[in-house]
C-alpha atoms as a PDB file:
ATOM      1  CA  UNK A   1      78.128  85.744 110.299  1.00  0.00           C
ATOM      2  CA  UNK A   2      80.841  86.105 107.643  1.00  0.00           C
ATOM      3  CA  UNK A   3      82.373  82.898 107.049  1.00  0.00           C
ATOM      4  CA  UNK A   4      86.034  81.973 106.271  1.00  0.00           C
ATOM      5  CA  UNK A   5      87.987  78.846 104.904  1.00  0.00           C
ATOM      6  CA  UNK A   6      90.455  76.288 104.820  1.00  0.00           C
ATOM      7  CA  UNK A   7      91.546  73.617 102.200  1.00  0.00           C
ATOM      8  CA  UNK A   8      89.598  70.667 102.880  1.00  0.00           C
ATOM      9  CA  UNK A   9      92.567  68.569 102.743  1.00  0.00           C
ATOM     10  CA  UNK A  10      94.270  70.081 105.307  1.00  0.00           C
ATOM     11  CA  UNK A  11      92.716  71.945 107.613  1.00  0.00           C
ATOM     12  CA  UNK A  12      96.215  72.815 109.590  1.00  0.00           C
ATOM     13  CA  UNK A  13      97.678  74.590 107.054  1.00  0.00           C
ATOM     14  CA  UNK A  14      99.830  77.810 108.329  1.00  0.00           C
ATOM     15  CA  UNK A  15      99.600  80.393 105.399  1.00  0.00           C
ATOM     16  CA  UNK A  16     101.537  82.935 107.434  1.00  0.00           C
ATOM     17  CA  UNK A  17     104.460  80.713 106.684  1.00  0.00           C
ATOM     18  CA  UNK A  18     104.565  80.158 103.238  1.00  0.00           C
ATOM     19  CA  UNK A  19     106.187  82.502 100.718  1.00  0.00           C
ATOM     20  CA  UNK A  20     105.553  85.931  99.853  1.00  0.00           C
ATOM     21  CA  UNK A  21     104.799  85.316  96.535  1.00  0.00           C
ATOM     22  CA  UNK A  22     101.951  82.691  97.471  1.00  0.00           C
ATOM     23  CA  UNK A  23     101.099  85.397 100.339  1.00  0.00           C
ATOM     24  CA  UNK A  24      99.891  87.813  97.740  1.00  0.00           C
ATOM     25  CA  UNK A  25      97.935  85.397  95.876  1.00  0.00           C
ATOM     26  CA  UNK A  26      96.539  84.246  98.910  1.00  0.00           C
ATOM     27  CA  UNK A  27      95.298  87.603 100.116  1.00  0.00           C
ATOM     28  CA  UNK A  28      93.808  88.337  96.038  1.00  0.00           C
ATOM     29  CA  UNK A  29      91.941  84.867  97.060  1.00  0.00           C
ATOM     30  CA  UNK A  30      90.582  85.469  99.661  1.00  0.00           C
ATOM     31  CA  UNK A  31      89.398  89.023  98.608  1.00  0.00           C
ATOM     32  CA  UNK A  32      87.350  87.093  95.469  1.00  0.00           C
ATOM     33  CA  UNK A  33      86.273  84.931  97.842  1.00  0.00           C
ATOM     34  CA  UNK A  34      84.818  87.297 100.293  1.00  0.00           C
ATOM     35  CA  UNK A  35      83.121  89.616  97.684  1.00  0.00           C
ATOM     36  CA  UNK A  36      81.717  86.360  95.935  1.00  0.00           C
ATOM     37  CA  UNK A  37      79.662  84.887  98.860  1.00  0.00           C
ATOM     38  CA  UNK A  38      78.662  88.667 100.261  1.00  0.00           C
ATOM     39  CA  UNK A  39      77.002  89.281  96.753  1.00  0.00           C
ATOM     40  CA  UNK A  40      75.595  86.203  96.552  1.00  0.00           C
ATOM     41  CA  UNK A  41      74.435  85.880 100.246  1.00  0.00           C
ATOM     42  CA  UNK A  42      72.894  89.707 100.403  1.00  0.00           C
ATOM     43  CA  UNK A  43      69.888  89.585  98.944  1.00  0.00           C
ATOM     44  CA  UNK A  44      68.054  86.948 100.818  1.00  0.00           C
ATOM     45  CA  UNK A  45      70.191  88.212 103.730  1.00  0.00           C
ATOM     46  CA  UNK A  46      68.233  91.518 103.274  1.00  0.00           C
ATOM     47  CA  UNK A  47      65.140  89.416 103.087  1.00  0.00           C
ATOM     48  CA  UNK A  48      66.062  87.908 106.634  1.00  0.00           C
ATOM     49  CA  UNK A  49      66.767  91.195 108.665  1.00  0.00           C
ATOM     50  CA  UNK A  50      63.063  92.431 107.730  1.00  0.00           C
ATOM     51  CA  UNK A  51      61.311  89.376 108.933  1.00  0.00           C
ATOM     52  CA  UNK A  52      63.496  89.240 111.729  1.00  0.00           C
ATOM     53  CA  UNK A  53      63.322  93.178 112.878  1.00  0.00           C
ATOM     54  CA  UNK A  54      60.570  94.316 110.719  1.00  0.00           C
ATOM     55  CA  UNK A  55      56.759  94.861 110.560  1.00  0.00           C
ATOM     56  CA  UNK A  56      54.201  93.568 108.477  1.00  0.00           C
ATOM     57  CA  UNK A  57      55.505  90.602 106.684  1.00  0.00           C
ATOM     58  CA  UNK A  58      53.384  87.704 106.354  1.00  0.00           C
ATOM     59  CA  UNK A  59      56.024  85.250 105.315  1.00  0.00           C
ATOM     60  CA  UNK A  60      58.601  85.015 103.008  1.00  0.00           C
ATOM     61  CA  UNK A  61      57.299  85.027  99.811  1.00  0.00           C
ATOM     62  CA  UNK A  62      55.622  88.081 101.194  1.00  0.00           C
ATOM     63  CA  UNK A  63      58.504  89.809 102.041  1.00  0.00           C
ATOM     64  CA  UNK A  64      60.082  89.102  98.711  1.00  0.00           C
ATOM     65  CA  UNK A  65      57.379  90.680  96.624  1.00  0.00           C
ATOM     66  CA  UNK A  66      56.567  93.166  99.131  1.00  0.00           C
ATOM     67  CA  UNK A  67      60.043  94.490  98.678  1.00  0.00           C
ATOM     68  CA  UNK A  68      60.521  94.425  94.711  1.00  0.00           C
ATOM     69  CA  UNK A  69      56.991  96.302  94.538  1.00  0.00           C
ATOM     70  CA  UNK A  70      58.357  98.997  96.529  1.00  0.00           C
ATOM     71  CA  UNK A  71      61.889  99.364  96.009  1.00  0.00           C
ATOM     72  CA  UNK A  72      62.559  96.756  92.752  1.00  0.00           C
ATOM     73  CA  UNK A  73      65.514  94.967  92.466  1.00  0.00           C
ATOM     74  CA  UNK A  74      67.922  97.351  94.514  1.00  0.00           C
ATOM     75  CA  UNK A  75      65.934  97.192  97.333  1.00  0.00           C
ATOM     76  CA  UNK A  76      67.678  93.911  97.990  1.00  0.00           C
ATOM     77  CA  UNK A  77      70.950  95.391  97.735  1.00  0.00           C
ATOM     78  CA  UNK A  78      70.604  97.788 100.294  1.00  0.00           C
ATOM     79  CA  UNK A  79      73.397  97.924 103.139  1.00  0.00           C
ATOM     80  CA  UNK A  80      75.838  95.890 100.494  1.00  0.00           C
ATOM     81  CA  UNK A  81      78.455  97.963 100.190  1.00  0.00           C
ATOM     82  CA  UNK A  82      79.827  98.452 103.824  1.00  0.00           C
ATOM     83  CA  UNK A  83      80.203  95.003 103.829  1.00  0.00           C
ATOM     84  CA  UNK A  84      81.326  94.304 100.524  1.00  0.00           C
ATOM     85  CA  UNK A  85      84.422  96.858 101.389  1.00  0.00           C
ATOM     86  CA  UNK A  86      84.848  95.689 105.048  1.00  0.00           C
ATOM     87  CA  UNK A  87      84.950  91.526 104.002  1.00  0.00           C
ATOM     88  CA  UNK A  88      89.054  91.018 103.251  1.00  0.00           C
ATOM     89  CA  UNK A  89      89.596  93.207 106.566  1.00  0.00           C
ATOM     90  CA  UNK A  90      87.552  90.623 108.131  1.00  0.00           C
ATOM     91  CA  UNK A  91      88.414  87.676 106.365  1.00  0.00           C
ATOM     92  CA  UNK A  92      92.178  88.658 107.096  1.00  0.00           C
ATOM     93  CA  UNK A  93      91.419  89.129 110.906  1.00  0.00           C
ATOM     94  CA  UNK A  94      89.952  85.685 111.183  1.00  0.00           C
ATOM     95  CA  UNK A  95      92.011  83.460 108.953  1.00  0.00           C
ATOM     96  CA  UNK A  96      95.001  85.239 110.974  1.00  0.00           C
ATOM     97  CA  UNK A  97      93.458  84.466 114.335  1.00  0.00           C
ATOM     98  CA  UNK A  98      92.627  81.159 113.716  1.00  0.00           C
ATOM     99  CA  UNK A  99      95.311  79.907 112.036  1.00  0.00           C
ATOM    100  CA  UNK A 100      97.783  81.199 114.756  1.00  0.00           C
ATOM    101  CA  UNK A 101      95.402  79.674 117.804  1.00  0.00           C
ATOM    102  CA  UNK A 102      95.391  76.545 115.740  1.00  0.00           C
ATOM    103  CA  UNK A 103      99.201  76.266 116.133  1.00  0.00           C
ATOM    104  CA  UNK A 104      98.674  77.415 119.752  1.00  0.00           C
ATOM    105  CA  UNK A 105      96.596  74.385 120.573  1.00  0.00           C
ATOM    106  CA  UNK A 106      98.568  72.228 118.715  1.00  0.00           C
ATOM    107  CA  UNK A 107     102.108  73.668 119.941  1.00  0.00           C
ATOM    108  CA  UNK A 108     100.928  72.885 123.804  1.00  0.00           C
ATOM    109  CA  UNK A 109      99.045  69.799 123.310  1.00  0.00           C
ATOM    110  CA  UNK A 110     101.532  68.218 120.886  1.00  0.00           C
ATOM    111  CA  UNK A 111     104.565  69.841 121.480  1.00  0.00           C
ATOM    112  CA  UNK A 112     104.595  70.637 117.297  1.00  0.00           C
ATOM    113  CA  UNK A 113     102.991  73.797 115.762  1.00  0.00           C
ATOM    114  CA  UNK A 114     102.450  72.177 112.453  1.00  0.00           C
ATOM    115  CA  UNK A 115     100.506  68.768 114.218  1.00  0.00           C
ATOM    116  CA  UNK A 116      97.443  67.777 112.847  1.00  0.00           C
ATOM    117  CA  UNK A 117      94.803  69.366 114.029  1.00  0.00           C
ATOM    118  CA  UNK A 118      91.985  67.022 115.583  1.00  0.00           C
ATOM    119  CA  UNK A 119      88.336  67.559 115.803  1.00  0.00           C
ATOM    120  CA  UNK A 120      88.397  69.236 119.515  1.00  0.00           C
ATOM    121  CA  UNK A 121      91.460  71.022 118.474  1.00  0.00           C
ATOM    122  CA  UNK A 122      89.513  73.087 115.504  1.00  0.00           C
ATOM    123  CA  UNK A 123      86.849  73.595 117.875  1.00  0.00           C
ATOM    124  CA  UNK A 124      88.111  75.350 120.448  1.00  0.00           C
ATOM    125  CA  UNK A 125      90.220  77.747 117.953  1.00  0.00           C
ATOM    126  CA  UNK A 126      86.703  78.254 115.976  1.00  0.00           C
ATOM    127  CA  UNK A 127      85.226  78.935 119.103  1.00  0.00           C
ATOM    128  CA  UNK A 128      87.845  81.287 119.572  1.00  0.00           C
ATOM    129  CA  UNK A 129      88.306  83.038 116.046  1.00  0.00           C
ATOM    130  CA  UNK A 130      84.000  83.066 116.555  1.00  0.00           C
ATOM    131  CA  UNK A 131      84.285  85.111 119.764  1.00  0.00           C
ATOM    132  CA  UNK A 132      87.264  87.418 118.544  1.00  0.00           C
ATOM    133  CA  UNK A 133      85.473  88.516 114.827  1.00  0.00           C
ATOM    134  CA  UNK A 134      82.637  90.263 116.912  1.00  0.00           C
ATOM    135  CA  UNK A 135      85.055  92.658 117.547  1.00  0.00           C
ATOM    136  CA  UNK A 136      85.384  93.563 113.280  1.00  0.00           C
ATOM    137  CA  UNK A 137      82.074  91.628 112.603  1.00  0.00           C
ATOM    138  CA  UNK A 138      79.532  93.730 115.015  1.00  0.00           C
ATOM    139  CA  UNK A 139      79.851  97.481 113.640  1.00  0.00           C
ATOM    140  CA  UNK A 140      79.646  96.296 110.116  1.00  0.00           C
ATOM    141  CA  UNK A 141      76.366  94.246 110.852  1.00  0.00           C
ATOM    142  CA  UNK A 142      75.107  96.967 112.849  1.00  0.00           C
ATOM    143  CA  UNK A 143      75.812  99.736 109.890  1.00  0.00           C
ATOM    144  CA  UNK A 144      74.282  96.852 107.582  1.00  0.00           C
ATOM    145  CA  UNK A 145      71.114  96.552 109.365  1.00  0.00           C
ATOM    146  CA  UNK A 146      70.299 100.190 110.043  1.00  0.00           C
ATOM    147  CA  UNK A 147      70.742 100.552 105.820  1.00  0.00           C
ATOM    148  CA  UNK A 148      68.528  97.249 105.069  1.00  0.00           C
ATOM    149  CA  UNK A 149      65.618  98.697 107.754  1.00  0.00           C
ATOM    150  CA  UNK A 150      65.723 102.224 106.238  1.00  0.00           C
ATOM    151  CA  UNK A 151      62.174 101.516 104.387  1.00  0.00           C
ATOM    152  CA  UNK A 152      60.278 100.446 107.299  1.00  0.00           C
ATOM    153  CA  UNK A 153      57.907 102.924 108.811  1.00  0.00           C
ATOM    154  CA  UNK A 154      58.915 105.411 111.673  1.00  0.00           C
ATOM    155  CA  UNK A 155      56.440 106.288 113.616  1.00  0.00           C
ATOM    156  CA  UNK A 156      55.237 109.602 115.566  1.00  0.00           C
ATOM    157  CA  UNK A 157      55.477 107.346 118.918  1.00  0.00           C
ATOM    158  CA  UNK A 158      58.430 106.473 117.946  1.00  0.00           C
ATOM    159  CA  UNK A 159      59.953 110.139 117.794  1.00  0.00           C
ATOM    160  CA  UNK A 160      60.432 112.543 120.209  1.00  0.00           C
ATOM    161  CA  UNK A 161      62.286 116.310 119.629  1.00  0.00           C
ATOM    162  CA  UNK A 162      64.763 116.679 122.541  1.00  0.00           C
ATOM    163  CA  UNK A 163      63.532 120.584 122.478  1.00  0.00           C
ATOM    164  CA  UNK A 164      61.700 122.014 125.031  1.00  0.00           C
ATOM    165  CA  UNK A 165      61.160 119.005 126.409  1.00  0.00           C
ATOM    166  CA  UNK A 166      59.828 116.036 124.617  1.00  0.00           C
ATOM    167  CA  UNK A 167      57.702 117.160 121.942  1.00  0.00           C
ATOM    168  CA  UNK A 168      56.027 114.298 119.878  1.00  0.00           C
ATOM    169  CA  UNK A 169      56.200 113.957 115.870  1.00  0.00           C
ATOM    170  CA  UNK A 170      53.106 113.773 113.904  1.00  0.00           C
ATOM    171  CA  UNK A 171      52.984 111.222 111.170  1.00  0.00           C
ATOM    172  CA  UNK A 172      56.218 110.933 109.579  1.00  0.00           C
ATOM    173  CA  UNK A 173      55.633 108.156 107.355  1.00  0.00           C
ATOM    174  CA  UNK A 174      58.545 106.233 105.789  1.00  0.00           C
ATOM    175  CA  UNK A 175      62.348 107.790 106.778  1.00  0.00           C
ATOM    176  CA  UNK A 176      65.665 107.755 105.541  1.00  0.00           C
ATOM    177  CA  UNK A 177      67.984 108.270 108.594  1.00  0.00           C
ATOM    178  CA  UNK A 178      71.103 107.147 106.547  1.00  0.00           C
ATOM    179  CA  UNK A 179      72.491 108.845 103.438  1.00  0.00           C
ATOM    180  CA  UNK A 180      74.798 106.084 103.369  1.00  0.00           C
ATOM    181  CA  UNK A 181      77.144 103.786 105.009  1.00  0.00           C
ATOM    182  CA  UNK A 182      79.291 106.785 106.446  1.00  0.00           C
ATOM    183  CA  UNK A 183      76.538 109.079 107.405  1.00  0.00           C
ATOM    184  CA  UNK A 184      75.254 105.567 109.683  1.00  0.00           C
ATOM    185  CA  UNK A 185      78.521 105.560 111.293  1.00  0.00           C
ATOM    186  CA  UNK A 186      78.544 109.463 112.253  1.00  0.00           C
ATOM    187  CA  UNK A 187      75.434 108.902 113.008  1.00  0.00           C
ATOM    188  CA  UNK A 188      75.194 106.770 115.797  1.00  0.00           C
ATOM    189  CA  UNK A 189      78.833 108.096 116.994  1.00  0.00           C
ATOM    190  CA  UNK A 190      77.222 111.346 117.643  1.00  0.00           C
ATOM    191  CA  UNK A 191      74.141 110.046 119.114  1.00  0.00           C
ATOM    192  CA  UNK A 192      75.111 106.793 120.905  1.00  0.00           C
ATOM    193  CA  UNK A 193      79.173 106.984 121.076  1.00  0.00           C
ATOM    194  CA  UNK A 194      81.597 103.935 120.523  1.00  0.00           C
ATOM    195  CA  UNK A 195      79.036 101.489 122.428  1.00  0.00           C
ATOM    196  CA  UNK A 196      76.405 102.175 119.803  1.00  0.00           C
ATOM    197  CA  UNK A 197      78.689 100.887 117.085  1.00  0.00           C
ATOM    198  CA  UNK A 198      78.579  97.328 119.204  1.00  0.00           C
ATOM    199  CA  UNK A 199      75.085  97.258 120.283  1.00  0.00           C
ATOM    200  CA  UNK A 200      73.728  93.939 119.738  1.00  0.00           C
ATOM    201  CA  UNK A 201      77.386  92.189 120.035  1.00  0.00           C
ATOM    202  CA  UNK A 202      76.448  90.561 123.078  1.00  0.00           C
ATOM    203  CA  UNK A 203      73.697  88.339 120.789  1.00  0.00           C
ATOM    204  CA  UNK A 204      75.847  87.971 118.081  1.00  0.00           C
ATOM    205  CA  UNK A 205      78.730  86.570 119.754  1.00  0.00           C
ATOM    206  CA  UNK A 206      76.214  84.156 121.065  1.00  0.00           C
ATOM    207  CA  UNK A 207      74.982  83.007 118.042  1.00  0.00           C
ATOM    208  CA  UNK A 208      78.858  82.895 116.529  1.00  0.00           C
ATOM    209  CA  UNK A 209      81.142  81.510 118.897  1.00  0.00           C
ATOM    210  CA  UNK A 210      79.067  78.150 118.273  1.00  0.00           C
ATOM    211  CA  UNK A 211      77.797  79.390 115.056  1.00  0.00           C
ATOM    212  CA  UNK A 212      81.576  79.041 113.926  1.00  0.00           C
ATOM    213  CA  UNK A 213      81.946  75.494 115.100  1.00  0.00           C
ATOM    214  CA  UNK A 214      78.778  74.393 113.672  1.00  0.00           C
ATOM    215  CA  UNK A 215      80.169  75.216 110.547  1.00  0.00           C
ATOM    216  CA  UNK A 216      84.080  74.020 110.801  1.00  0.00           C
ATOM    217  CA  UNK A 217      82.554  70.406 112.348  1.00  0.00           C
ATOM    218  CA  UNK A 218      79.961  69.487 109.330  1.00  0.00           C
ATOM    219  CA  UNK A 219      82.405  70.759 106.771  1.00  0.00           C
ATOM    220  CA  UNK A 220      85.248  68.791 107.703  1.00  0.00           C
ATOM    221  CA  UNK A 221      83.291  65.526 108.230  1.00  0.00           C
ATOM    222  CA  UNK A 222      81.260  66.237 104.554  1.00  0.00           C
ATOM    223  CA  UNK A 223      84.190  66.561 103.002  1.00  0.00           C
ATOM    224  CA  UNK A 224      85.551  62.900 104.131  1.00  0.00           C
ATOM    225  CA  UNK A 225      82.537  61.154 103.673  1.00  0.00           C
ATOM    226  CA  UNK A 226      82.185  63.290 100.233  1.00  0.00           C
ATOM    227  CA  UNK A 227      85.433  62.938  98.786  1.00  0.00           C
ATOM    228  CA  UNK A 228      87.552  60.425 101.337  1.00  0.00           C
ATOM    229  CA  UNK A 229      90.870  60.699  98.816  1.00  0.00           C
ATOM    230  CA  UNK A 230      92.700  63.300 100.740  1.00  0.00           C
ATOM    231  CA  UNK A 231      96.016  63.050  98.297  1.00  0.00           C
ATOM    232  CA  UNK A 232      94.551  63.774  95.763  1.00  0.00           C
ATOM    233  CA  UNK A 233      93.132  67.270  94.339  1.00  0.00           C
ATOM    234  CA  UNK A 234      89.654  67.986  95.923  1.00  0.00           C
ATOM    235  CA  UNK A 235      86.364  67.255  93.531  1.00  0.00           C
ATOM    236  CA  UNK A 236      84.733  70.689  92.794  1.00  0.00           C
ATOM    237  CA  UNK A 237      81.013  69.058  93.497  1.00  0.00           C
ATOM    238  CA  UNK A 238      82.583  67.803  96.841  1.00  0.00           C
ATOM    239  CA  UNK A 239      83.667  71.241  97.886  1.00  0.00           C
ATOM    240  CA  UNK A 240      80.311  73.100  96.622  1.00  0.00           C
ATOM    241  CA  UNK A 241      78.004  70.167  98.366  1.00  0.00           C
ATOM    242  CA  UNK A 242      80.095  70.164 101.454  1.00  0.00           C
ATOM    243  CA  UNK A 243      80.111  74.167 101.856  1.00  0.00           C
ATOM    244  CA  UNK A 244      76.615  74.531 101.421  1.00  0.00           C
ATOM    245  CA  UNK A 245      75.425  71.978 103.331  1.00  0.00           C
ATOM    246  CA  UNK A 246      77.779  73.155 106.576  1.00  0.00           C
ATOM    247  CA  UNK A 247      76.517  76.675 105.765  1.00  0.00           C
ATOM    248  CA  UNK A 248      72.712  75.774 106.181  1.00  0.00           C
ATOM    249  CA  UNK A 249      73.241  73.716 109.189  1.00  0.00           C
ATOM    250  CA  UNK A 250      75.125  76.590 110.699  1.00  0.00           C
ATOM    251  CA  UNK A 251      72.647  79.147 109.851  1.00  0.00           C
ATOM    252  CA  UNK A 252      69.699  77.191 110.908  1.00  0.00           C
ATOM    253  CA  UNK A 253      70.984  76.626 114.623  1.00  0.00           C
ATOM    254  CA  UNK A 254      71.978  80.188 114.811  1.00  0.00           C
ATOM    255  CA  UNK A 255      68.437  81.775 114.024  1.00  0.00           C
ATOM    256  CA  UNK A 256      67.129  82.022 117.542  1.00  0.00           C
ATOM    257  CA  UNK A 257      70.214  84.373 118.386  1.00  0.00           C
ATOM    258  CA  UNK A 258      70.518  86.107 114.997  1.00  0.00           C
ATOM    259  CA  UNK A 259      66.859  87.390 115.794  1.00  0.00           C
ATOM    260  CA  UNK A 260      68.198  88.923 119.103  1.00  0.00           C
ATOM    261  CA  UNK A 261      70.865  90.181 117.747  1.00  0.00           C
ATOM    262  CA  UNK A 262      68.880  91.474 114.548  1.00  0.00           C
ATOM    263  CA  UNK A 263      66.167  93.122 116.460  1.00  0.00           C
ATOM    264  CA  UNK A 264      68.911  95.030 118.966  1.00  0.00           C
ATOM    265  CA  UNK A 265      70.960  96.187 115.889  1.00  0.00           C
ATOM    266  CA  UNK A 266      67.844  97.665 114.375  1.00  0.00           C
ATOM    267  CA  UNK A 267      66.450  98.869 117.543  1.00  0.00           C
ATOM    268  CA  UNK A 268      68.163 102.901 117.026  1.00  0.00           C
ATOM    269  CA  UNK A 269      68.391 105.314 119.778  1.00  0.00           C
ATOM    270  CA  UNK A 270      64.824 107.366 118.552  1.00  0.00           C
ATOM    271  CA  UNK A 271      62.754 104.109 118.393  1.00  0.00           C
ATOM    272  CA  UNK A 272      64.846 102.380 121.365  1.00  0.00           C
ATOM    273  CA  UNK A 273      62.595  99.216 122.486  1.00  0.00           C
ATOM    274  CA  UNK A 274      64.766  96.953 123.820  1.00  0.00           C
ATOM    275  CA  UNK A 275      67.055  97.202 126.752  1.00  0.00           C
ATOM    276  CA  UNK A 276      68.810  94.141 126.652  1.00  0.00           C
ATOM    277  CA  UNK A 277      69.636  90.818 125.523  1.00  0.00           C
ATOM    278  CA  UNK A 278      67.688  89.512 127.890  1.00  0.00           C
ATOM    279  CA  UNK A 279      64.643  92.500 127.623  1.00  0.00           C
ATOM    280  CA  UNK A 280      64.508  91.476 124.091  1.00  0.00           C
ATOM    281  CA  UNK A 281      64.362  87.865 124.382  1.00  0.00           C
ATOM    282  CA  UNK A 282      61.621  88.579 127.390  1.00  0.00           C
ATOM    283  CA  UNK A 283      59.390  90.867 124.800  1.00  0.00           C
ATOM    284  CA  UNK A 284      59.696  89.031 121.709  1.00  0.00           C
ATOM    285  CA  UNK A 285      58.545  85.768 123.425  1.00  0.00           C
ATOM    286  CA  UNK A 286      56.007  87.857 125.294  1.00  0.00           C
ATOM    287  CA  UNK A 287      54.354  89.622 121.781  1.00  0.00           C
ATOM    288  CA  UNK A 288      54.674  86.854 119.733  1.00  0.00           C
ATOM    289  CA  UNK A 289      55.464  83.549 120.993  1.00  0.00           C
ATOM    290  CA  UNK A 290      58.081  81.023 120.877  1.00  0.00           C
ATOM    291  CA  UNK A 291      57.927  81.449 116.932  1.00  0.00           C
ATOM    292  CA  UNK A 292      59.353  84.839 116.994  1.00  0.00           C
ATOM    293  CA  UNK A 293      62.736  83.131 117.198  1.00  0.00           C
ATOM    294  CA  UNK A 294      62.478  81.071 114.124  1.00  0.00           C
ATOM    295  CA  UNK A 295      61.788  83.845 111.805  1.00  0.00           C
ATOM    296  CA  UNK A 296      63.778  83.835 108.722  1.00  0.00           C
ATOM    297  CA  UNK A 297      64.415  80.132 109.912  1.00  0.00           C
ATOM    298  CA  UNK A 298      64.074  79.107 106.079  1.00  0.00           C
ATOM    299  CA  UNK A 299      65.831  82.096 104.301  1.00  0.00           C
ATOM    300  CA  UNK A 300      68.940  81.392 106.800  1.00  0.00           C
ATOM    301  CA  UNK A 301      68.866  77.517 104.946  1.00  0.00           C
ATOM    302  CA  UNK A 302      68.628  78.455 101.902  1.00  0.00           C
ATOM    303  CA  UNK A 303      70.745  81.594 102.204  1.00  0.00           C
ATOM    304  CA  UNK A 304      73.251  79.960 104.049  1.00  0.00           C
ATOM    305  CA  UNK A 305      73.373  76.851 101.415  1.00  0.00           C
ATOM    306  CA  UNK A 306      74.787  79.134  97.982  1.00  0.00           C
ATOM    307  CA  UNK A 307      76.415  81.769 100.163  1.00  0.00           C
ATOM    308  CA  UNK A 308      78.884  78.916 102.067  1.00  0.00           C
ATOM    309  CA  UNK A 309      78.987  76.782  99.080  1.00  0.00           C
ATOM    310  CA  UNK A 310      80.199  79.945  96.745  1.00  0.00           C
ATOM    311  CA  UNK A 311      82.463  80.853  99.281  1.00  0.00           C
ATOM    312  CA  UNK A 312      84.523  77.400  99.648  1.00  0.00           C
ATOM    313  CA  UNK A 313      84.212  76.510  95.791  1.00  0.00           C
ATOM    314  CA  UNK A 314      85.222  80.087  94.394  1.00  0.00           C
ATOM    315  CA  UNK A 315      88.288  79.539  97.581  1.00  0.00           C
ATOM    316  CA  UNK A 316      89.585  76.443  95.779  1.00  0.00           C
ATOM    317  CA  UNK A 317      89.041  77.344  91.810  1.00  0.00           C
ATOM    318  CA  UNK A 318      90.739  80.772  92.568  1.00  0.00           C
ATOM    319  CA  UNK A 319      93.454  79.426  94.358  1.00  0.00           C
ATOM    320  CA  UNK A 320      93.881  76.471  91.542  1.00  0.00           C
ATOM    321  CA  UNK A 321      93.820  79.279  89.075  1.00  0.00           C
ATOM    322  CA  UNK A 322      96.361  81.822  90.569  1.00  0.00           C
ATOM    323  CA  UNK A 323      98.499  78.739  91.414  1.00  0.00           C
ATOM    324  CA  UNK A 324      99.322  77.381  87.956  1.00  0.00           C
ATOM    325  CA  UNK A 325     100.897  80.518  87.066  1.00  0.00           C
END
C-alpha cells in the first residue's frame, strides 16, 4: 500500500488550483517523496512478502539472516525498481483522485468546493482514492512480488511441461523466472493475459480501501493532539511522530488481507495453489492456523513506522525548501 499526503494543516487543500509554477514544484515533491519512503520501506517490505508467501522461515530474525547469507545486502532490494519508477505515476493518480472527490463531497454536502473537510468527509474520499489506486497499485505489487519470491525453491511438483501431455520436472532447485521487471510483465501477459497482471486485486483492495482510512483518521487526529497550533508552521518531530505512528497502525490492521493478497500475487500460473480469495483464506487457515494471517504482523509495524514517517516529513521539508525560492 503506497501511501500519499496532505499538509497537516489543511487537509482540504486543492493543488490542482494553484499556480503553475507551484504545480511543478509540487509534482518534483512529491516525486522525492515517493522515492524516499519506497527506499526506505523496501527492505523490510521484502522481508514481509517471504514470511507472508514463502517457505521455511522461522521468524523474522530468521528471515533477515537467512536472506543476507544467501543473497547479501541486495537480496533486500530485489523487486525495487518497478516500484521505485512506477511511485509519482501513482502518487499523481491518487493525490488527483482524492483531492477532486474531496471537493465532490464537500461541493454537495456544503454547497462550497473549498469547505473544510470533516472527519466523515476524508473518509469516504480515502475510501474512495483506496479502492481506485488498485487499479495502478495491483500490477506493480504483483511484478514486485514475483521479483522478491524469485529465490524461493520451485519444485518438480510444482512444474509440469505442457508437451505431450503433462510431463513432470525433476528437481529443479532454486529458479529465476524473471530477468527483470519487464521480462515479469511479458511474462505473465503471455501466460495469464491482462487478468494475470491484477491477480490478487480483489485482496488488496480489501486490505486498502480501509487500509487508506486507517491511515488519513490517526494522522489527522496525531497531528492535533501533537502540534494543536494550526497557524502556525508545522513542528518537524510532530510531522515525523504523527506519520509513523498512522503508518504502523495502518499496516498492522491490514496484515490479515496483505497475506491474502501476498500469497495470490506470488501464487504464478506453474505453481498455481490458490483459486481464490476465498480458497486461499480456506487453505491457509486450514495448513496453518489462525496465525497464518498475522505473519509479518511485526515487520508491517515497524516497516510501516519509518516508511510513513519519511514519507510525510521529507513531504513538508521538500516543499519548505522548494518554496523559499
Amino acid at each position: 500500500m503506497m501511501i500519499w499526503i496532505l499538509h497537516h494543516q489543511d487537509y482540504t487543500t486543492n493543488y490542482s488550483d494553484d499556480s503553475t509554477n507551484f504545480g511543478s514544484i509540487f509534482r518534483i515533491n512529491k516525486a522525492i517523496t515517493g522515492a524516499s519512503s519506497v527506499v526506505v520501506g523496501h527492505p523490510l517490505d521484502t522481508v514481509k512478502t517471504r514470511l507472508q508467501a514463502g517457505k521455511g522461515y522461522n521468524n523474522t530474525l530468521h528471515c533477515v539472516v537467512t536472506i543476507y547469507k544467501k543473497e547479501t545486502v541486495t537480496g533486500f532490494f530485489k523487486g525495487l525498481s518497478f516500484p521505485l519508477a512506477s511511485i509519482t505515476l501513482y502518487n499523481s493518480v491518487v493525490f488527483g483522485f482524492f483531492s477532486n472527490t474531496q471537493r465532490l463531497i464537500s461541493r454537495y454536502r456544503y454547497g462550497d468546493g473549498r469547505h473544510p473537510s470533516s472527519l466523515l468527509d476524508i473518509t469516504v474520499a480515502s475510501m474512495l482514492t483506496g479502492l481506485v489506486s488498485v487499479g495502478v497499485g495491483a500490477p506493480v505489487d504483483l511484478v514486485k512480488i514475483r521479483l522478491q519470491m524469485q529465490t524461493q525453491p520451485v519444485l518438480s511438483e510444482n512444474f509440469n511441461l505442457a508437451r505431450n501431455g503433462s510431463v513432470p520436472l525433476r528437481s529443479m532447485g532454486i529458479q529465476s523466472m524473471y530477468r527483470g521487471p519487464l521480462h515479469c510483465i511479458s511474462t505473465i501477459l503471455q501466460n495469464e493475459g491482462i487478468q494475470g497482471l491484477y491477480r490478487g486485486a480483489g485482496a488488496m483492495i480489501l486490505r486498502d480501501v480501509p487500509g487508506y482510512a486507517l491511515y488519513f483518521i490517526p494522522y489527522k487526529l496525531f497531528c492535533g493532539w501533537l502540534d494543536p497550533d494550526v497557524n502556525g508552521s508545522p513542528n518537524p518531530c510532530s510531522i515525523w511522530l504523527a506519520g509513523g505512528l498512522a503508518g504502523s497502525i495502518s499496516w498492522v490492521t491490514a496484515t490479515p488481507a496483505d497475506v491474502v493478497k501476498s500469497r495470490l500475487q506470488a501464487d504464478a500460473m506453474q505453481q498455481r495453489k490458490y483459486k481464490g480469495i476465498r480458497h486461499c483464506i480456506m487453505q491457509s487457515y486450514k495448513t496453518e492456523g489462525i496465525h497464518v494471517f498475522f505473519c509479518g504482523v511485526t515487520v508491517n509495524a515497524i516497516r510501516g513506522f519509518p516508511m510513513s514517517a519519511t514519507m510525510f516529513l521529507c513531504y513538508e521539508l521538500s516543499l519548505q525548501f522548494f518554496r523559499s525560492f
